[in-house]
Protein backbone atom coordinates (compact mmCIF):
# COMPACT_ATOMS: atom_id res chain seq x y z
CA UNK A 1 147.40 139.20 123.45
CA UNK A 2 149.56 142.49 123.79
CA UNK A 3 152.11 142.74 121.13
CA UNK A 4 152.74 145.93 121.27
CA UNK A 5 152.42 148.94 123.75
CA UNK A 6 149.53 151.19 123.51
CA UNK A 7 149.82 154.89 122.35
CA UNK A 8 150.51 157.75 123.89
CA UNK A 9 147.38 159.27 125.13
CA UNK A 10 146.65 161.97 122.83
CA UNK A 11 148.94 160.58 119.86
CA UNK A 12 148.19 162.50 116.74
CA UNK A 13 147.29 160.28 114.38
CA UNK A 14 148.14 161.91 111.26
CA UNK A 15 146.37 161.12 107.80
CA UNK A 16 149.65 160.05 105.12
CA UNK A 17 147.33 160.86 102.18
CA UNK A 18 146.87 164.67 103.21
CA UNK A 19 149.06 166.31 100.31
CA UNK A 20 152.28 168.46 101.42
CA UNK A 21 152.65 171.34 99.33
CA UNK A 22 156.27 172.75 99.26
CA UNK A 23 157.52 176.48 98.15
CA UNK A 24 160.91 177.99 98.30
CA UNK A 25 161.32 181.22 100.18
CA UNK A 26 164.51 182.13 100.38
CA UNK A 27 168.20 181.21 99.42
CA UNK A 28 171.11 182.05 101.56
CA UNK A 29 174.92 181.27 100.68
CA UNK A 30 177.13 180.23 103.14
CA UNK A 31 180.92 179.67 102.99
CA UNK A 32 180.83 176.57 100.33
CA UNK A 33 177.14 175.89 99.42
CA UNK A 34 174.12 177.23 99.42
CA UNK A 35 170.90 176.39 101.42
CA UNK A 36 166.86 176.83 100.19
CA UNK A 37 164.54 177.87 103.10
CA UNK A 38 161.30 175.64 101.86
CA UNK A 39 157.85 176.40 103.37
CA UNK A 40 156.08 173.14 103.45
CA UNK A 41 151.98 172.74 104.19
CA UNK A 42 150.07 170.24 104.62
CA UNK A 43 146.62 170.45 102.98
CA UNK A 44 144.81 173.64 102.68
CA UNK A 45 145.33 175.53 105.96
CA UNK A 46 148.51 177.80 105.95
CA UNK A 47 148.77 177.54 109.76
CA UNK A 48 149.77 173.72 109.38
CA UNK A 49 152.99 174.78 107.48
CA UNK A 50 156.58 174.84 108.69
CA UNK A 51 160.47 175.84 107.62
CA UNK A 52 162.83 173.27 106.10
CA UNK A 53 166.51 174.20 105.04
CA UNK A 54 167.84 172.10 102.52
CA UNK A 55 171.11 172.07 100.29
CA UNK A 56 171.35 170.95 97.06
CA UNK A 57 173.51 167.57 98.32
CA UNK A 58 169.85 166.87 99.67
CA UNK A 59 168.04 167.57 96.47
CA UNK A 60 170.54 165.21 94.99
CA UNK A 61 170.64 162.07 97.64
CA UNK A 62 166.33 162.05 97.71
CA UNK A 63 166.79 162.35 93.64
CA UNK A 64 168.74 159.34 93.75
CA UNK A 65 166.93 157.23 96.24
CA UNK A 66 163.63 157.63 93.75
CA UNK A 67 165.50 156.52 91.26
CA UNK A 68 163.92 153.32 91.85
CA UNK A 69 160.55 155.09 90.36
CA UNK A 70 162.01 154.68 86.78
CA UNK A 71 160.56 158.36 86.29
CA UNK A 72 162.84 161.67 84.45
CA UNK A 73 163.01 163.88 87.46
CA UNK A 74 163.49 167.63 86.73
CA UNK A 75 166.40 168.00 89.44
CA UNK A 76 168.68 170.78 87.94
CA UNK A 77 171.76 169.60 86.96
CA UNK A 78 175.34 169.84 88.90
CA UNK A 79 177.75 172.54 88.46
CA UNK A 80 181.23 172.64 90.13
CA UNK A 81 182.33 176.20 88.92
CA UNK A 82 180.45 179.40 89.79
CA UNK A 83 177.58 177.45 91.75
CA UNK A 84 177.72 180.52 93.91
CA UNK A 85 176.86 183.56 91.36
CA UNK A 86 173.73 185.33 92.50
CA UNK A 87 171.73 184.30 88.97
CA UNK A 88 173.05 181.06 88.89
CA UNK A 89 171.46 180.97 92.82
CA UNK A 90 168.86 182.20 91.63
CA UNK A 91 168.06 180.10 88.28
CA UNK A 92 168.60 176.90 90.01
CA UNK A 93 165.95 178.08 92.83
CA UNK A 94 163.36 177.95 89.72
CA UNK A 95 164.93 174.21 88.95
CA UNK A 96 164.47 172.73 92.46
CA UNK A 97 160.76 174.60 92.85
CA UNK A 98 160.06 172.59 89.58
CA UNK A 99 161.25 169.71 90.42
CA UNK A 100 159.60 170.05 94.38
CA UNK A 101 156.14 170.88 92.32
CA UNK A 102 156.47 167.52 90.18
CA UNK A 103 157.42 165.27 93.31
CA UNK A 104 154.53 166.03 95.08
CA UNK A 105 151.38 166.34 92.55
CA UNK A 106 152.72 162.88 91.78
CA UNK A 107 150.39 160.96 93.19
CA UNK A 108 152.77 158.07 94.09
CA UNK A 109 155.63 159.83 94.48
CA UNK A 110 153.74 162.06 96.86
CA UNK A 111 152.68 159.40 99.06
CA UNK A 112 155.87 157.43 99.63
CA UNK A 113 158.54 157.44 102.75
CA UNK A 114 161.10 158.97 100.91
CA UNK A 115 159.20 162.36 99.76
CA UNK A 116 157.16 162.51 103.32
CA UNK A 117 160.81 162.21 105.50
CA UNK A 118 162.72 164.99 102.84
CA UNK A 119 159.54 167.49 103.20
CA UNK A 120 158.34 166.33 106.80
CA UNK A 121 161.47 164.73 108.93
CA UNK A 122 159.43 165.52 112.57
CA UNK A 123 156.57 163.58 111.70
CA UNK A 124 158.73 160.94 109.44
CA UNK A 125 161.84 160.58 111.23
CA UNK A 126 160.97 157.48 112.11
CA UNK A 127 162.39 153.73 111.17
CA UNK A 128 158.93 151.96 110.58
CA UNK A 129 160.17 148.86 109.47
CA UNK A 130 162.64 148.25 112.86
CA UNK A 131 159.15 149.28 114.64
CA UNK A 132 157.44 146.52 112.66
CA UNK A 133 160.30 143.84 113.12
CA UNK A 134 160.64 144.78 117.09
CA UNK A 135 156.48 144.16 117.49
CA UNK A 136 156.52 140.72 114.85
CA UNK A 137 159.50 139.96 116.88
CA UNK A 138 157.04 139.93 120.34
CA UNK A 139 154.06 138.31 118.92
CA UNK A 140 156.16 135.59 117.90
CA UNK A 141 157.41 134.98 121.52
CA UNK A 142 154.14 133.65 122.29
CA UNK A 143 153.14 132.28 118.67
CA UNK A 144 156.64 129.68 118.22
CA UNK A 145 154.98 128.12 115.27
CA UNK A 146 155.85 130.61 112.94
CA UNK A 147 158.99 132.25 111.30
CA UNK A 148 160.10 135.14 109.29
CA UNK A 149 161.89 134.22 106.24
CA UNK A 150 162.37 137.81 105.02
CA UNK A 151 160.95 141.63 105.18
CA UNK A 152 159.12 142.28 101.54
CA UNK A 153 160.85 146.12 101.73
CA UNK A 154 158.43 148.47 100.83
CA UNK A 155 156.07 146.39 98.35
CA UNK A 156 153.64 148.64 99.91
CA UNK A 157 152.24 152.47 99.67
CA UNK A 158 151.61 152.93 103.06
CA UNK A 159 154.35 154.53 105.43
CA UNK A 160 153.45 152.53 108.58
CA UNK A 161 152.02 149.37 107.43
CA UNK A 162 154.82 146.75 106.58
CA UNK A 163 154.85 142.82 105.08
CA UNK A 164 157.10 139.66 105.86
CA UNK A 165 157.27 136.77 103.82
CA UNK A 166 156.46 133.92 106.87
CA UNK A 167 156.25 130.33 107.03
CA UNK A 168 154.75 127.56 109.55
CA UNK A 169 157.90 125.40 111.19
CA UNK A 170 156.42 121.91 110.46
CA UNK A 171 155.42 123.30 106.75
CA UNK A 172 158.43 124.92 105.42
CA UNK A 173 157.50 124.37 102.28
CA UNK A 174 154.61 126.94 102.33
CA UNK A 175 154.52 130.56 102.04
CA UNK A 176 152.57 132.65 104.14
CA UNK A 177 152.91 136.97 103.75
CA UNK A 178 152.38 138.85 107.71
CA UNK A 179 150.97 142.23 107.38
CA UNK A 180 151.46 144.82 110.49
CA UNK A 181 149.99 148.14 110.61
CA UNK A 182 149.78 151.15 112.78
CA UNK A 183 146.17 152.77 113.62
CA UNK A 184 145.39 155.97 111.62
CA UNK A 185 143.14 158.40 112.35
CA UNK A 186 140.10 157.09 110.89
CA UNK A 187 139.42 154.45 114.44
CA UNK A 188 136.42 155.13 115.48
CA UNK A 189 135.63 151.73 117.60
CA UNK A 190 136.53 151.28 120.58
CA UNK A 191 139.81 149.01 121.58
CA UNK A 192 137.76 146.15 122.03
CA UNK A 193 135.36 146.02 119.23
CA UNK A 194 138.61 146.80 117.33
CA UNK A 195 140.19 143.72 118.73
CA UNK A 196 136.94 141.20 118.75
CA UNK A 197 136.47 142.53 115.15
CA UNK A 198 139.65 141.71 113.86
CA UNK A 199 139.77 138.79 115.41
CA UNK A 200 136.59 137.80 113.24
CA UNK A 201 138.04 138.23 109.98
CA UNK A 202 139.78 134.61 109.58
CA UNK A 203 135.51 133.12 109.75
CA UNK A 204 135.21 135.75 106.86
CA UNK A 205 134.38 133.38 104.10
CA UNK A 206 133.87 134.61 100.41
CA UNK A 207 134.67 133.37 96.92
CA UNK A 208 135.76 136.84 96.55
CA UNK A 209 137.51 137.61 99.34
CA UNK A 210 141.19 136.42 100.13
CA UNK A 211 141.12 134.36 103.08
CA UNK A 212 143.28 135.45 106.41
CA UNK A 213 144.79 132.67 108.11
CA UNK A 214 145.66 134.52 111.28
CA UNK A 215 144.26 137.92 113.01
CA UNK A 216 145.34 139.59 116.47
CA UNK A 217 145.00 143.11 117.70
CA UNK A 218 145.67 145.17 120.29
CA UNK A 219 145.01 148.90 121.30
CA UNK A 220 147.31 149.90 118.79
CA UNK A 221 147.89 148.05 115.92
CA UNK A 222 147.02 144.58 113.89
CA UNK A 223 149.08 141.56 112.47
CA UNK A 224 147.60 139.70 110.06
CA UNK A 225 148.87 136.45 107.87
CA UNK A 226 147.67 135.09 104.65
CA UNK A 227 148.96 133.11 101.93
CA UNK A 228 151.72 134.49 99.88
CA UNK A 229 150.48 134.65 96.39
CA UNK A 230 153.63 134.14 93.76
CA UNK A 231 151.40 135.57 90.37
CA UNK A 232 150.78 138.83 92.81
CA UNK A 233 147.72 141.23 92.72
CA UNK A 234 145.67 142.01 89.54
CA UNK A 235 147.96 145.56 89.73
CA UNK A 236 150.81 143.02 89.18
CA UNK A 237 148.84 141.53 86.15
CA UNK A 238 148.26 144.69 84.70
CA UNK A 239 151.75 146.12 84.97
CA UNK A 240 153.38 142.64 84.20
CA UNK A 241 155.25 143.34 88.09
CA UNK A 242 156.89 141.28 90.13
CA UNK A 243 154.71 141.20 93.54
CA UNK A 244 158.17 141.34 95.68
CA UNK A 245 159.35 144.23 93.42
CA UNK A 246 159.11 147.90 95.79
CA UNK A 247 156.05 149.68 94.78
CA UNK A 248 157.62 152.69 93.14
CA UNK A 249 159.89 150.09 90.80
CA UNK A 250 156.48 148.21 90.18
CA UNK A 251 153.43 150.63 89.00
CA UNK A 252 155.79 154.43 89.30
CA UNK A 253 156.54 153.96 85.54
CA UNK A 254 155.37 150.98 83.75
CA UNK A 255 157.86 149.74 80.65
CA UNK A 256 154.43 148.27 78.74
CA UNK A 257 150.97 149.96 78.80
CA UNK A 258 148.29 147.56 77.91
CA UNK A 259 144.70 147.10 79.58
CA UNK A 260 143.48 143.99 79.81
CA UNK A 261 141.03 141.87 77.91
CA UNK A 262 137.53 142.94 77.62
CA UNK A 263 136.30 139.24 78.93
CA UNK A 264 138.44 139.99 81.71
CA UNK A 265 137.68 143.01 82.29
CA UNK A 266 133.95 142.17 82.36
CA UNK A 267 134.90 138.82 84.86
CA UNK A 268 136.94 140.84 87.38
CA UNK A 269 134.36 143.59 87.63
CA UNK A 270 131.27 141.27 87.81
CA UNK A 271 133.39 139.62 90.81
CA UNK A 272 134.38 143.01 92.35
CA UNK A 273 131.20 144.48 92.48
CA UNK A 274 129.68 141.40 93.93
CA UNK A 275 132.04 141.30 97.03
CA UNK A 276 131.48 144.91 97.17
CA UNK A 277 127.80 144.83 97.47
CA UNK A 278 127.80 141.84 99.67
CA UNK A 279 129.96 144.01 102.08
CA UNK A 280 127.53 146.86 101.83
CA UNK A 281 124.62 144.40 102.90
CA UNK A 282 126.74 143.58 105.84
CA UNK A 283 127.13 147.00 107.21
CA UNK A 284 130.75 146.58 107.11
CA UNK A 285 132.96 149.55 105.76
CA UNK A 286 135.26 149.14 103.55
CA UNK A 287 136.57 151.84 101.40
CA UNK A 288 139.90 150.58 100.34
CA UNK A 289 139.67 149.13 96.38
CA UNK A 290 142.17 149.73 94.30
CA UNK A 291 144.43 147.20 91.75
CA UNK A 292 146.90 146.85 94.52
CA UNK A 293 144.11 145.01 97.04
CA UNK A 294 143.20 142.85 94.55
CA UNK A 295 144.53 139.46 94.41
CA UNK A 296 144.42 137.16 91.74
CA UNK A 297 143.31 133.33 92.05
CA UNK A 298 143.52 132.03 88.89
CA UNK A 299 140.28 134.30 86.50
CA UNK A 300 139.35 134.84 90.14
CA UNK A 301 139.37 138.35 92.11
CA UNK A 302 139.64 138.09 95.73
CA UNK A 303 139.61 141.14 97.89
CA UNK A 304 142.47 142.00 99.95
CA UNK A 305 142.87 144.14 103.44
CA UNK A 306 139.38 144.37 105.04
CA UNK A 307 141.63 145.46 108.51
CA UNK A 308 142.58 148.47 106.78
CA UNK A 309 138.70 150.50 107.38
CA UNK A 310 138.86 148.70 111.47
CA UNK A 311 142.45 150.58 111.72
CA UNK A 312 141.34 153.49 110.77
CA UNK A 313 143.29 154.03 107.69
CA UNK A 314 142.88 156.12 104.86
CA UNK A 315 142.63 155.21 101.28
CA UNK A 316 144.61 155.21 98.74
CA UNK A 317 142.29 157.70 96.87
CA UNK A 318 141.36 159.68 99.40
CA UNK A 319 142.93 163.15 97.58
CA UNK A 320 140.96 162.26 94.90
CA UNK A 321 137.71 162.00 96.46
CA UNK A 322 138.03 164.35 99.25
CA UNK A 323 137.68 167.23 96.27
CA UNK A 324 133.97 165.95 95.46
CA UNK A 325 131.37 166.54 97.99
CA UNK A 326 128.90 163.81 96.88
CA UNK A 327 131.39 161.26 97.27
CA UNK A 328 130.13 161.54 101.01
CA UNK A 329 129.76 157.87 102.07
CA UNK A 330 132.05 154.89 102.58
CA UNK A 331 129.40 153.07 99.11
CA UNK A 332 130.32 155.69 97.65
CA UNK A 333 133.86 155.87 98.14
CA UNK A 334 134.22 151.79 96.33
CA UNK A 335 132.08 153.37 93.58
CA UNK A 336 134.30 156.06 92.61
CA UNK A 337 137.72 153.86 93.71
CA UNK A 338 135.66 150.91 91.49
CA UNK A 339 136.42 153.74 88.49
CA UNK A 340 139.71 154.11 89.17
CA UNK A 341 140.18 150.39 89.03
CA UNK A 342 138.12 149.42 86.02
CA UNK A 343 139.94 152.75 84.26
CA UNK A 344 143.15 150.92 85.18
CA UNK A 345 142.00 147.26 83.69
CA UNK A 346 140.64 148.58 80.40
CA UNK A 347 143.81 151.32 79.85
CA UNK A 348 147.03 149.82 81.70
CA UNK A 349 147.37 153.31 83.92
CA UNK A 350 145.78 155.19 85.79
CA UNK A 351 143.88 158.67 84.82
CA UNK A 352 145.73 161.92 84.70
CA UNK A 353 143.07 163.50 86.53
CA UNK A 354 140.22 163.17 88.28
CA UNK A 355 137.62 164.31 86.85
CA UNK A 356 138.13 162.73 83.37
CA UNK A 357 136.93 164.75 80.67
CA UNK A 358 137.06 162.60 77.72
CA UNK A 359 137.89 158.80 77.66
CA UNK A 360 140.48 157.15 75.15
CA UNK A 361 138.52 154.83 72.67
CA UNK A 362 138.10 151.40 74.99
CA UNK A 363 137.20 147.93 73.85
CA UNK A 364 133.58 148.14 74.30
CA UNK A 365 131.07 151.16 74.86
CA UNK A 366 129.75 149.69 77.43
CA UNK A 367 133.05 150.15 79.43
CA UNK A 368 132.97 153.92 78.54
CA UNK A 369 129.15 154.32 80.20
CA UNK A 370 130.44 152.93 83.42
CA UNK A 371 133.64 154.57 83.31
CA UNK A 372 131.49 158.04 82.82
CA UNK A 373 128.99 157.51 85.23
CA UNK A 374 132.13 157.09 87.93
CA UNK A 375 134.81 159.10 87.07
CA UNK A 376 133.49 161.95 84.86
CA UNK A 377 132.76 165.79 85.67
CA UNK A 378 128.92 164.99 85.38
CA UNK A 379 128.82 161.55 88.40
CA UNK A 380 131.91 163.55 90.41
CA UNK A 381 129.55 166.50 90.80
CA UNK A 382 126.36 164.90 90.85
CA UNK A 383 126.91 161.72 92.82
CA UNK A 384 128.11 157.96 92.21
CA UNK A 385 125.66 155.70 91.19
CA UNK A 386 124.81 152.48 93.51
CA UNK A 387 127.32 149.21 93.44
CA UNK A 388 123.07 147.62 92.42
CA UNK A 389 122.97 150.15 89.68
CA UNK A 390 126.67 149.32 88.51
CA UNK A 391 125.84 145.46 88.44
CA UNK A 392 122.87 146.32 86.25
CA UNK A 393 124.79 147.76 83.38
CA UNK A 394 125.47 145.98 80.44
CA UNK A 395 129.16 145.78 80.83
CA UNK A 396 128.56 143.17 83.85
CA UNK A 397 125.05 142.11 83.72
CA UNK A 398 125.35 138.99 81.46
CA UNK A 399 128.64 137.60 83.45
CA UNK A 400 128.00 134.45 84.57
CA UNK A 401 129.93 133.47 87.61
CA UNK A 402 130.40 129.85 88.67
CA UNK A 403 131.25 128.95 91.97
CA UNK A 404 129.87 127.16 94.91
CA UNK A 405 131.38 128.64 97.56
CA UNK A 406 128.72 130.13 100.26
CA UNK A 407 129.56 133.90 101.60
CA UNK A 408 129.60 133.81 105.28
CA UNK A 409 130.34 136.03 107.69
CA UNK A 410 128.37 136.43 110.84
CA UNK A 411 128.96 139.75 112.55
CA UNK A 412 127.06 139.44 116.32
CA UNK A 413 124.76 142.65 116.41
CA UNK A 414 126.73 144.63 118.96
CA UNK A 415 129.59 144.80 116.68
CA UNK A 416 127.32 145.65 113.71
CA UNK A 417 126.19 148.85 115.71
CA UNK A 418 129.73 149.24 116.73
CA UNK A 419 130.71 149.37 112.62
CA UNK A 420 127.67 151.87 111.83
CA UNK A 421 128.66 154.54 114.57
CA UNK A 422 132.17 154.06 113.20
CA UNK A 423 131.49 154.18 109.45
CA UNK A 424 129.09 157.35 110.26
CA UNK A 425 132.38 158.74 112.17
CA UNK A 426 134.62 158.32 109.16
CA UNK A 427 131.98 159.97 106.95
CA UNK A 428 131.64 162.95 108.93
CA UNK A 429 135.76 163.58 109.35
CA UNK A 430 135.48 163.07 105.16
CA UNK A 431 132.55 165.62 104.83
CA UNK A 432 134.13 168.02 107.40
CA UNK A 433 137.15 167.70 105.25
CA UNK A 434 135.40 168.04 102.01
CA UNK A 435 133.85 170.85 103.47
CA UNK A 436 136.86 173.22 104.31
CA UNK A 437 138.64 172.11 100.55
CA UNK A 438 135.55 173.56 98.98
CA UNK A 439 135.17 176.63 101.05
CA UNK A 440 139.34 177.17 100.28
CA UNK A 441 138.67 176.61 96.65
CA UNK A 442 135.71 179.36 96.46
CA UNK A 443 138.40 181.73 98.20
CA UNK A 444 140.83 181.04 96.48
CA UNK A 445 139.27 181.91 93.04
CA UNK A 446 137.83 184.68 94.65
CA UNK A 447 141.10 186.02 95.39
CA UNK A 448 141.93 185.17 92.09
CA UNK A 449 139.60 186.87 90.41
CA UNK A 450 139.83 190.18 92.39
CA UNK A 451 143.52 190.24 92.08
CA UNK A 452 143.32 189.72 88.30
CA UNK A 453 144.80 192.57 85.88
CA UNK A 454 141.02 192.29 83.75
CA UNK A 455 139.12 193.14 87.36
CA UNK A 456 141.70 195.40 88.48
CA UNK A 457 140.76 197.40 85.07
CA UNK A 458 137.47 197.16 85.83
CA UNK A 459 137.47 198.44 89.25
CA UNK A 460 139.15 201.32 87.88
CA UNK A 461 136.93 202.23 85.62
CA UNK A 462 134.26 202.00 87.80
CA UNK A 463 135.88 204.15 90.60
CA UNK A 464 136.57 207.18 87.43
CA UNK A 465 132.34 206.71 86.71
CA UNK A 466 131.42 206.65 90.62
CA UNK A 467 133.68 209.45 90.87
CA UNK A 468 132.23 211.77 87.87
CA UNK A 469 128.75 210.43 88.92
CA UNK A 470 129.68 211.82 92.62
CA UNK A 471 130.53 215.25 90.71
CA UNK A 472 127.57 215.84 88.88
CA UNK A 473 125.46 215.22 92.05
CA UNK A 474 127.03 217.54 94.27
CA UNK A 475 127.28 220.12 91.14
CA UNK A 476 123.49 219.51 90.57
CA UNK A 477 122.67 219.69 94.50
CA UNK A 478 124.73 222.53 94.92
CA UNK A 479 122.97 224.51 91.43
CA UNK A 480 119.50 223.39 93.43
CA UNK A 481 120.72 225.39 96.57
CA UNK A 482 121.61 228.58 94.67
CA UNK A 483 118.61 228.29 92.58
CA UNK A 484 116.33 227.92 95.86
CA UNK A 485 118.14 230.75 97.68
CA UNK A 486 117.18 233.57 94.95
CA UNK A 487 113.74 231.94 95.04
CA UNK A 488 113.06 232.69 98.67
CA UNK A 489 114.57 235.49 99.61
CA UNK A 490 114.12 236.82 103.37
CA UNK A 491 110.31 236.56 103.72
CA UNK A 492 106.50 236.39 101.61
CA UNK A 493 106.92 240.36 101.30
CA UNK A 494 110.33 240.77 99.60
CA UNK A 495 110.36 242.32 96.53
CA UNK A 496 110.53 239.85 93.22
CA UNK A 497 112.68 243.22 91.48
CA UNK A 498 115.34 242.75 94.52
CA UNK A 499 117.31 239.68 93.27
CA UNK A 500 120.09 238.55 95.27
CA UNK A 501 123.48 239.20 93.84
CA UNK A 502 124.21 235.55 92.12
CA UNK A 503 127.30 233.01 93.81
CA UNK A 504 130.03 232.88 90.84
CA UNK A 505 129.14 229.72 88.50
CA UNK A 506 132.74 228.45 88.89
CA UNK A 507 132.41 227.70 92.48
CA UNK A 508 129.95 224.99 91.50
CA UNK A 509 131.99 223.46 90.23
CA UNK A 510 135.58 224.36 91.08
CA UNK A 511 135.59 221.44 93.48
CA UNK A 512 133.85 218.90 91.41
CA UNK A 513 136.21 215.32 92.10
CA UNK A 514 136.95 214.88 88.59
């Protein structure tokens, strides 16, 4: 069933989670304001940059619309009289660089509609959730049974993936939450493998999985429906967040920061991890943990958004892992994004950076060895340890788990080659990737370092001791000349008492480059 018109041929699918760096070039005053000429890039190549002009009315109207976040933003304050003076100008330009700097190294604020449309309005200009509501809108000409109740606005991260709360006609009583998403530029299979695998994920059966009630597809995009879930996601637990709540009002600035218990944190991990690996048996990419896709059933975990790998869709921390070349494979990816999570659980918030250098005291040592063989400077460089290896630990490996559900979920074997060429494809676009970052990075500091005032010195005084060296040579070579000259003469039978009258000394070295 077509719900939706297919692409463009040759659509660009862009990756969201690419960062967009932003500088200010230039300032020019017009009659009654002023505007900033902004260079904006995205990722590391300066040829994917372009010109923005904003005023400061701009500055001011995005400021307000993130708002929302809860967050102190650094937007320089408003001044009515002598906003035009050339310092003033030039003062506030420092202000809104600040304040562009802190927007996007946030790593939610980076990500969201808001920033991406301000900093990138050709590839953002769009009204995603009017696309979503015109394609629900089909699919329900030919699927009566259900009905919207109301768009969840923006409970999301992603830009082009978009929720309704649903519910069944003859059940009105229950609650059901659609999901619709674009493709992004991770879809690898082929439109129908796409379809026929989506279309498998409502047999999907798991204790730690969330079910899907409903899956279609077409070549373009997927609509999913599942139970709507009033206690939310284990993010929601964690940030004591109201799963309706926008995302930047929910987890942009949490009012309370407190992990979780360390029984819990040992349950929800033992549960993770098992899903994980039973995923990883089944050749079936995933790639996509964090709090946020983690729904909560009680004490029990269930995995959310298994579409989101078949659509092609980055992850959440893909900016984190695309700096570390051993986080190479899709295992490896839900390793490291398993870190993120389990730093999350045990400390209420997320890390500061990636690597983590030191961890903040934690309920239980055993939560700091898994935590450091994930997320520190030593398993980022080195490599993340297997989702076996992790279940091992002592952290997880005296959980006992009760349930009686059986895991099934029968993939025919033409898919399952279908999922390995694709997962291989995503890996090598995230190597490639990973690749040109670190090859950027060793330029960069190589530029760095040669445009430094300490090597600048130093090339200096190494031209002055090249250049005396240089002198003494041609002084000595030029001695060895004269010297060989009075030696011999015109011929075996000149006299030894008929010397040559001698060069002047001072022309040896009157042209010596000191």
């Amino acid at each position: 069933m077509a719900f939706m018109e297919k692409p463009p041929a040759g659509k660009v699918l862009l990756d969201d989670t690419v960062p967009l760096t932003a500088a200010i070039e230039a300032s020019q005053s017009l009659q009654s304001h002023t505007e900033y000429i902004i260079r904006v890039q995205r990722g590391i190549s300066a040829e994917n940059s372009w010109q923005i002009v904003r005023r400061y009315s701009d500055f001011d109207l995005l400021n307000n619309s993130l708002q929302i976040a809860g967050l102190s933003l650094p937007l320089p304050p408003k001044k009515l009289i002598g906003n035009m003076d050339r310092e003033f100008i030039a003062e506030r330009q420092k202000g809104l660089q600040n304040y562009l700097n802190v927007i996007t190294t946030n790593h939610i604020l980076s990500n969201c509609e808001l920033v991406k449309k301000f900093l990138d309005p050709n590839n953002y200009s769009a009204n995603y959730t009017e696309i979503a509501l015109q394609q629900v809108s089909m699919f329900f000409r030919s699927e009566p049974k259900w009905e919207v109740v109301e768009p969840l606005k923006d409970i999301g991260w992603r830009i082009r993936k978009k929720y309704f709360l649903m519910k069944i006609k003859n059940q009105p009583k229950e609650r059901l939450v659609l999901s619709w998403a674009d493709l992004g530029p991770d879809k690898f299979l082929s439109d129908k493998d796409f379809q026929c695998l989506i279309k498998l994920l409502p047999s999907c059966s798991h204790p730690y999985i969330y079910r899907v009630t409903f899956a279609t597809a077409n070549e373009s995009s997927a609509l999913l429906i599942r139970m709507f879930n009033e206690k939310g996601t284990l993010k929601d637990l964690i940030y004591k967040a109201k799963p309706k709540d926008p995302f930047l009002k929910k987890y942009c600035n949490p009012k309370k920061i407190q992990g979780l218990e360390l029984q819990q944190i040992k349950t929800y991990g033992r549960q993770i991890l098992e899903v994980l690996k039973f995923l990883h048996d089944k050749g079936f990419p995933y790639g996509h943990l964090h709090a946020s896709n983690v729904m909560l059933d009680g004490d029990t975990c269930r995995l959310l958004d298994l579409e989101n790998s078949l659509l092609g869709l980055p992850s959440f921390y893909r900016s984190y892992f695309s700096q570390f070349r051993k986080i190479n494979t899709l295992e490896s990816m839900d390793v490291h994004c398993f870190g993120h999570l389990l730093y999350e659980m045990t400390y209420g918030r997320p890390p500061d950076s990636v690597p983590v250098d030191s961890f903040p005291p934690a309920p239980s040592m055993a939560v700091v060895a898994v935590l450091e063989s994930t997320l520190s400077c030593e398993a980022c460089k080195n490599g993340m340890p297997a989702v076996s290896r992790l279940l091992q630990m002592p952290l997880f490996s005296d959980v006992l788990l009760t349930t009686s559900e059986k895991p099934q979920f029968k993939i025919p074997t033409k898919l399952k080659e279908a999922l390995r060429i694709a997962k291989e494809c995503i890996e090598k676009r995230l190597i490639e990737e990973q690749k040109q970052i670190h090859q950027h990075r060793r330029l960069t500091r190589a530029q760095s370092h040669h445009g430094s005032e300490e090597e600048r010195k130093k090339r200096k005084i190494l031209a002055r001791k090249k250049s005396k060296r240089s002198a003494i040579e041609n002084s000595e070579e030029h001695s060895a000349k004269y010297s060989n000259s009075n030696n011999s003469g015109s011929g075996a039978s000149s006299p030894l008492t008929s010397p040559s009258s001698p060069t002047p000394p001072s022309t040896a070295v009157e042209h010596a480059p000191f």
